[in-house]
Protein backbone atom coordinates (compact mmCIF):
# COMPACT_ATOMS: atom_id res chain seq x y z
CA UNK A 1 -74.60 45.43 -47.82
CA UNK A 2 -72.44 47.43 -45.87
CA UNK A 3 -74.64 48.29 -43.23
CA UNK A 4 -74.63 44.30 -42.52
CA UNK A 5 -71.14 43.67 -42.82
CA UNK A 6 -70.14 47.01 -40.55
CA UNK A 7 -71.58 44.82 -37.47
CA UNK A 8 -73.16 47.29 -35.57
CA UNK A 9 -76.56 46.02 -36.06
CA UNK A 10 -78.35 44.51 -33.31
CA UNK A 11 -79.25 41.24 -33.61
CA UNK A 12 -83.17 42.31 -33.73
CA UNK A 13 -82.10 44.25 -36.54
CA UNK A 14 -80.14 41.65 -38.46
CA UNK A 15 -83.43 39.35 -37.85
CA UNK A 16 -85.70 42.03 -39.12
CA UNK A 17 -83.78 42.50 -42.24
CA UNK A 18 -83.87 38.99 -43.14
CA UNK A 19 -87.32 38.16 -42.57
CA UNK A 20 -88.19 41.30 -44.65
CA UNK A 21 -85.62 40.44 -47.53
CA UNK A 22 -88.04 39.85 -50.61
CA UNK A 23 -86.37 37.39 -53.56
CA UNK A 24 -87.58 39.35 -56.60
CA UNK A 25 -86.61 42.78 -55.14
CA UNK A 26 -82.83 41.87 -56.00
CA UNK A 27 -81.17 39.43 -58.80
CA UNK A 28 -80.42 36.25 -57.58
CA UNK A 29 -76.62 36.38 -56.96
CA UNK A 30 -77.32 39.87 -55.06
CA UNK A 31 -80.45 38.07 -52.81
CA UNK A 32 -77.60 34.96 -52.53
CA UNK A 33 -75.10 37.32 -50.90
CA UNK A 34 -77.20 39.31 -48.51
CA UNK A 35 -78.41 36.24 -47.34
CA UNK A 36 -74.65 35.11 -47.32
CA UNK A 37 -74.04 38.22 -45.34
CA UNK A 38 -76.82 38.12 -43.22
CA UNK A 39 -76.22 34.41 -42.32
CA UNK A 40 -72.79 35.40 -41.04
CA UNK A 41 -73.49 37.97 -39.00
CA UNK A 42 -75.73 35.93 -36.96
CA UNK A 43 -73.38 33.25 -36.67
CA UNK A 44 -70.50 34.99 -35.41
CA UNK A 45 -71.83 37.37 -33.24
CA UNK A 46 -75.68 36.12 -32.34
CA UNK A 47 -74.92 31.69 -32.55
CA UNK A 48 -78.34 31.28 -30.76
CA UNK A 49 -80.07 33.88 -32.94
CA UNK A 50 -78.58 31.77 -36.04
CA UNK A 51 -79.63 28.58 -34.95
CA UNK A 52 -83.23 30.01 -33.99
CA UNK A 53 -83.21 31.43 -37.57
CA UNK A 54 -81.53 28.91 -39.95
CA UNK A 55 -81.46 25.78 -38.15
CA UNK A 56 -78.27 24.63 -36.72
CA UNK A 57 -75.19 25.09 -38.47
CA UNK A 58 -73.89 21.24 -39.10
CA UNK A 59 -77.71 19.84 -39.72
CA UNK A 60 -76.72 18.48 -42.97
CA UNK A 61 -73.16 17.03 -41.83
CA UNK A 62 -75.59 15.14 -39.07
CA UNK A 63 -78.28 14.25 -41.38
CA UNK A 64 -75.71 12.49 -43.68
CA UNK A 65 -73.81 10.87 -41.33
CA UNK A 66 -76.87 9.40 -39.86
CA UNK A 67 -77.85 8.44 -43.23
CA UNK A 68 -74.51 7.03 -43.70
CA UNK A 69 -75.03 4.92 -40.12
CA UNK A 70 -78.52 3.75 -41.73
CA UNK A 71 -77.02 2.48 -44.58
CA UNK A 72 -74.63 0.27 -42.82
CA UNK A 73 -75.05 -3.11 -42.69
CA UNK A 74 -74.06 -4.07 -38.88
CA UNK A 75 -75.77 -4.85 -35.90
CA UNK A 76 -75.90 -1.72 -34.16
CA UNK A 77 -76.47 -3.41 -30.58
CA UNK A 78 -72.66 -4.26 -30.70
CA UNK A 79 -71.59 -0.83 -31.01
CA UNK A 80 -69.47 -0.13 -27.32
CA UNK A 81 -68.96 3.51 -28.58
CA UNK A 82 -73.31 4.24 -28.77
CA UNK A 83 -75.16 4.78 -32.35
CA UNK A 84 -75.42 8.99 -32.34
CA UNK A 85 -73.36 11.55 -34.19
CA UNK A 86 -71.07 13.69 -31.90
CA UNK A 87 -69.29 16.72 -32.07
CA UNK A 88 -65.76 16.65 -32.59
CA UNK A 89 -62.89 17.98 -29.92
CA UNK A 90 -62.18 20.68 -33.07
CA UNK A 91 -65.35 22.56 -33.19
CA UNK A 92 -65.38 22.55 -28.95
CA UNK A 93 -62.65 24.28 -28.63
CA UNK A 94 -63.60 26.70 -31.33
CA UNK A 95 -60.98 25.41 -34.10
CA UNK A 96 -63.07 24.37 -37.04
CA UNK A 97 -66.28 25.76 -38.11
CA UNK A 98 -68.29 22.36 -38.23
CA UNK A 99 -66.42 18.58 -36.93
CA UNK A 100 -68.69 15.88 -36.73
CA UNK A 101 -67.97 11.95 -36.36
CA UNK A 102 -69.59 8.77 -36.02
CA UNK A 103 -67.38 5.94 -34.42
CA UNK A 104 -68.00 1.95 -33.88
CA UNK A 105 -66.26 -0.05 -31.54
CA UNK A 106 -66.94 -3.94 -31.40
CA UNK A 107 -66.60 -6.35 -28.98
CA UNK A 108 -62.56 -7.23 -29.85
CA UNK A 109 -62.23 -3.48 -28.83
CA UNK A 110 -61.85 -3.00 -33.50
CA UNK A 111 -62.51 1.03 -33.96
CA UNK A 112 -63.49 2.72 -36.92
CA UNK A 113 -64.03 6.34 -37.42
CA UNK A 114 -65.86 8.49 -39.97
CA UNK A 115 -65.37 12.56 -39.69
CA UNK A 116 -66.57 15.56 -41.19
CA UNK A 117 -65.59 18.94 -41.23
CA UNK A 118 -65.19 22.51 -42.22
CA UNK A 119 -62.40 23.94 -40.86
CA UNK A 120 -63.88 27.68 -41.97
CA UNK A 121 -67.74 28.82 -43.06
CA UNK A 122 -66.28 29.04 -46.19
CA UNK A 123 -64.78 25.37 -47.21
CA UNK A 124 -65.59 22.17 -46.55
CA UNK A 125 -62.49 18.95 -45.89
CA UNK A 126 -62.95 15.72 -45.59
């Protein structure tokens, strides 16, 4: 564990170690953190590595706030403000871990907002 957390492995190295990480070789709270570990290696110093590896890191924020658009009841043809999930000012310019929104504008120029995000990789506020 602290051969990961030391960051001087490469990021070929970080990838090898997690492909070859075997569940029933540690206990379950041990496997949990090295993966823990692992995980934030790659996303703080290899983003693209992480990405390639776990999937990007707000997939669930999008996925429910998509889910959350589907579940609407609206006409989504009026929406002046287009029908996608977009990433918040806060995570450009590197402030929060994950900001996501979905916004709605109608025709009387009405707006309505709906954000999420993690300010750290740790916690999650709404």
């Amino acid at each position: 564990m602290a051969s990961i957390l030391s960051g001087r492995n490469t990021e070929a190295q970080l990838i090898s170690l997690y492909r070859k990480l075997e569940p029933g070789k540690f206990s379950p709270s041990d496997h949990n953190d090295i993966v823990r570990a692992l995980g934030k290696q790659l996303r703080d110093r290899f983003p693209r590595a992480a990405n390639r590896v776990f999937g990007a890191k707000d997939k669930d924020v999008v996925e429910s706030l998509e889910l959350f658009v589907a579940l609407l009841d609206f006409d989504p043809t009026t929406n002046k403000l287009g029908n996608h999930v977009k990433t918040g000012g806060g995570r450009i310019r590197g402030e929060c871990y994950i900001q996501n929104y979905i916004s709605y504008k109608n025709q009387q120029g009405q707006k309505v907002e709906l954000l999420l995000e993690q300010k750290t990789s740790n916690g999650l506020c709404l």
